[in-house]
C-alpha atoms as a PDB file:
ATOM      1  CA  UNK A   1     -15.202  -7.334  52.677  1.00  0.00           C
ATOM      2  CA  UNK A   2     -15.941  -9.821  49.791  1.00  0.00           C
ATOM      3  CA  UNK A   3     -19.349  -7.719  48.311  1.00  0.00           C
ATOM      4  CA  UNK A   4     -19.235  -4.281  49.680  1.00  0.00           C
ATOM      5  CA  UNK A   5     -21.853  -3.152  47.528  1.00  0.00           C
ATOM      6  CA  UNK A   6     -25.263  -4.143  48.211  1.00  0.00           C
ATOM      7  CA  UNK A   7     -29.088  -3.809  46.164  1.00  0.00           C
ATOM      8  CA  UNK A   8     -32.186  -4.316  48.687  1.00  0.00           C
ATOM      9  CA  UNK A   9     -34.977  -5.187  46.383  1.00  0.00           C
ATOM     10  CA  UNK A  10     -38.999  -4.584  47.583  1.00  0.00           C
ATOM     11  CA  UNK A  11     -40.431  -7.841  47.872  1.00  0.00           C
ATOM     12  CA  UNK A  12     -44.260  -7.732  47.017  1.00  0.00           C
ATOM     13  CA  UNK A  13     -46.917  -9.396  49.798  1.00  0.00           C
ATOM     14  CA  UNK A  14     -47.332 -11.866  46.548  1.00  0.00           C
ATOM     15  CA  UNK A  15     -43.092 -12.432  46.145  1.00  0.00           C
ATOM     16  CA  UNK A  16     -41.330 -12.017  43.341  1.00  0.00           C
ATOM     17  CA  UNK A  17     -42.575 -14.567  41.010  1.00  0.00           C
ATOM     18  CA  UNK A  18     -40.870 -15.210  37.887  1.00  0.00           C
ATOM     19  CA  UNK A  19     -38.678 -11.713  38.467  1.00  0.00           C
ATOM     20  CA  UNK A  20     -36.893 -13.801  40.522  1.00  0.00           C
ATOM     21  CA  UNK A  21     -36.074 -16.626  38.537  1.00  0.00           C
ATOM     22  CA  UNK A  22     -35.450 -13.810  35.654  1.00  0.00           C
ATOM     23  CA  UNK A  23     -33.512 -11.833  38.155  1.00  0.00           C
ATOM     24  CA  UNK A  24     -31.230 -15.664  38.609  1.00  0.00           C
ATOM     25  CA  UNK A  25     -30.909 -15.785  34.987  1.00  0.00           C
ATOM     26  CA  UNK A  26     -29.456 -12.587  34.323  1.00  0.00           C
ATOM     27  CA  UNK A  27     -26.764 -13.525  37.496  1.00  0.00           C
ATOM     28  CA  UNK A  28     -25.913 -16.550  35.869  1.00  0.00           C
ATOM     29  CA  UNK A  29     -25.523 -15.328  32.203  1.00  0.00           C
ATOM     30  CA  UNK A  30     -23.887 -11.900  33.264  1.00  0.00           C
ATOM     31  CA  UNK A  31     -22.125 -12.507  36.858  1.00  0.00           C
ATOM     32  CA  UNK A  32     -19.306 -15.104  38.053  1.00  0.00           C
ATOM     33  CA  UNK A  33     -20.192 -17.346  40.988  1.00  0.00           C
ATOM     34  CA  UNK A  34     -18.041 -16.020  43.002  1.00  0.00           C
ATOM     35  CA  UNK A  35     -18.790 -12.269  42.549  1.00  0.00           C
ATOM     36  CA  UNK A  36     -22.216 -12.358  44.003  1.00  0.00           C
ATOM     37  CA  UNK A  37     -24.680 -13.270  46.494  1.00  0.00           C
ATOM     38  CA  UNK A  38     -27.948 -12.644  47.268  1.00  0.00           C
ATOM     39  CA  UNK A  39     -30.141 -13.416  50.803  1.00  0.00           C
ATOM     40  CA  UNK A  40     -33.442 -12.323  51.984  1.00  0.00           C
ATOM     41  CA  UNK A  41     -33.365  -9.911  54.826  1.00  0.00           C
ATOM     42  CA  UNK A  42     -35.691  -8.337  56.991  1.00  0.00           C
ATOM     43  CA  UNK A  43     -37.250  -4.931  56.033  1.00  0.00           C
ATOM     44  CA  UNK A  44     -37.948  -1.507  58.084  1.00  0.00           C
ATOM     45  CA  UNK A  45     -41.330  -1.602  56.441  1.00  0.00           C
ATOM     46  CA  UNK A  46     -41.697  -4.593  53.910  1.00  0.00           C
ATOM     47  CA  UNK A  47     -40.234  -7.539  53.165  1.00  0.00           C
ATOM     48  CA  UNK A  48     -36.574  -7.190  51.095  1.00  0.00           C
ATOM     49  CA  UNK A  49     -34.611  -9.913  49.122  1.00  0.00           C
ATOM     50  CA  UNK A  50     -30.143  -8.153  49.217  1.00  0.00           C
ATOM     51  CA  UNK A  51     -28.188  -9.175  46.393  1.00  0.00           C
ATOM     52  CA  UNK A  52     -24.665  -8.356  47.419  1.00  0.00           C
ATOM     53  CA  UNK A  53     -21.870  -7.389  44.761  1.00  0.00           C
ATOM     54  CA  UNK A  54     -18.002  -7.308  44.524  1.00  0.00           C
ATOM     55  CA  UNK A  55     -18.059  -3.489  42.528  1.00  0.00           C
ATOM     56  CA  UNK A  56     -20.823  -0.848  41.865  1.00  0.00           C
ATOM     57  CA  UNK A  57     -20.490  -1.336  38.082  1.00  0.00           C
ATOM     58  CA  UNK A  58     -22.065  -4.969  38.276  1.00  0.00           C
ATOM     59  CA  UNK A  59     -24.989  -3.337  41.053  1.00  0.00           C
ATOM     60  CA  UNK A  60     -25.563  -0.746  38.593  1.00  0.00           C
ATOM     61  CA  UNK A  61     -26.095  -3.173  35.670  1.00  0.00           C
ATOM     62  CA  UNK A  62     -28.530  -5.336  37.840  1.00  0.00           C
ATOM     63  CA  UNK A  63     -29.977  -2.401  39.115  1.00  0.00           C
ATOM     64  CA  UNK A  64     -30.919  -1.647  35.259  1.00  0.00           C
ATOM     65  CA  UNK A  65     -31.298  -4.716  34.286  1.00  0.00           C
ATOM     66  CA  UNK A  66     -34.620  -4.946  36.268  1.00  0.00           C
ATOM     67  CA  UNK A  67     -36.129  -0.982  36.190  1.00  0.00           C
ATOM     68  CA  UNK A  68     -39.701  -2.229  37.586  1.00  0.00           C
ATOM     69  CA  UNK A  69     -38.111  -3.436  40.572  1.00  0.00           C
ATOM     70  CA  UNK A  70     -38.252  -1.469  43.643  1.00  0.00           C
ATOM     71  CA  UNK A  71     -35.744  -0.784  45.588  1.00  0.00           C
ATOM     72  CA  UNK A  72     -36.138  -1.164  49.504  1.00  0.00           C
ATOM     73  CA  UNK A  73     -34.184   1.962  49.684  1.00  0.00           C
ATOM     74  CA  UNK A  74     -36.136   3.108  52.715  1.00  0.00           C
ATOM     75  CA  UNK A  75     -37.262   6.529  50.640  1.00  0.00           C
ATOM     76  CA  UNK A  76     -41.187   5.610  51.031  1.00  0.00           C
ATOM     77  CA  UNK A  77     -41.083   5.477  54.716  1.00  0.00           C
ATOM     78  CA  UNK A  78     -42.759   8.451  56.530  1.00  0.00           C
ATOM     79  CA  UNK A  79     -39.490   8.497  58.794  1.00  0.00           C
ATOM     80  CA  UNK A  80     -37.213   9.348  56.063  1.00  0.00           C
ATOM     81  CA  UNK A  81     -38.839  13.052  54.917  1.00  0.00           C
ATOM     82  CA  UNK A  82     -37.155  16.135  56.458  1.00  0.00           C
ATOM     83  CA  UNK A  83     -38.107  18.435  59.204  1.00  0.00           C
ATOM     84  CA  UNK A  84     -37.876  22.240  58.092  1.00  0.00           C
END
């Protein structure tokens, strides 16, 4: 698999704006070409733009390069809490 690791990002009603073209930037200055990807995909409950990458180091540096992104990680959904 060429990008096992993948980062679902929250897509607001309003999109992502200039995130987005910050979120770009930062690929382009701190990524190869070839060692990422990113698509839009549908959400459980919102809309969700993937970015796809070759090793969890590079995720994890996206991940922090953008800390008032949300992740689409599913955790807010009312189907993810536990039953005791």
């Amino acid at each position: 698999m060429a990008f096992p690791v993948r980062v679902k990002i929250r897509v607001p009603d309003t999109g992502l704006g200039k995130t987005l073209d910050c979120m770009a930037d930062w690929l382009r200055v701190n990524v190869l070409a070839a060692d990422y990807a990113c698509h839009s995909v549908p959400g459980f409950v919102c809309s969700t733009a993937a970015f796809y990458f070759r090793n969890v180091e590079t995720a994890q540096a996206f991940v922090s390069a953008f800390p008032d992104a949300g992740l689409a990680d599913g955790v807010a959904s009312p189907a993810y809490g536990t039953t005791r």
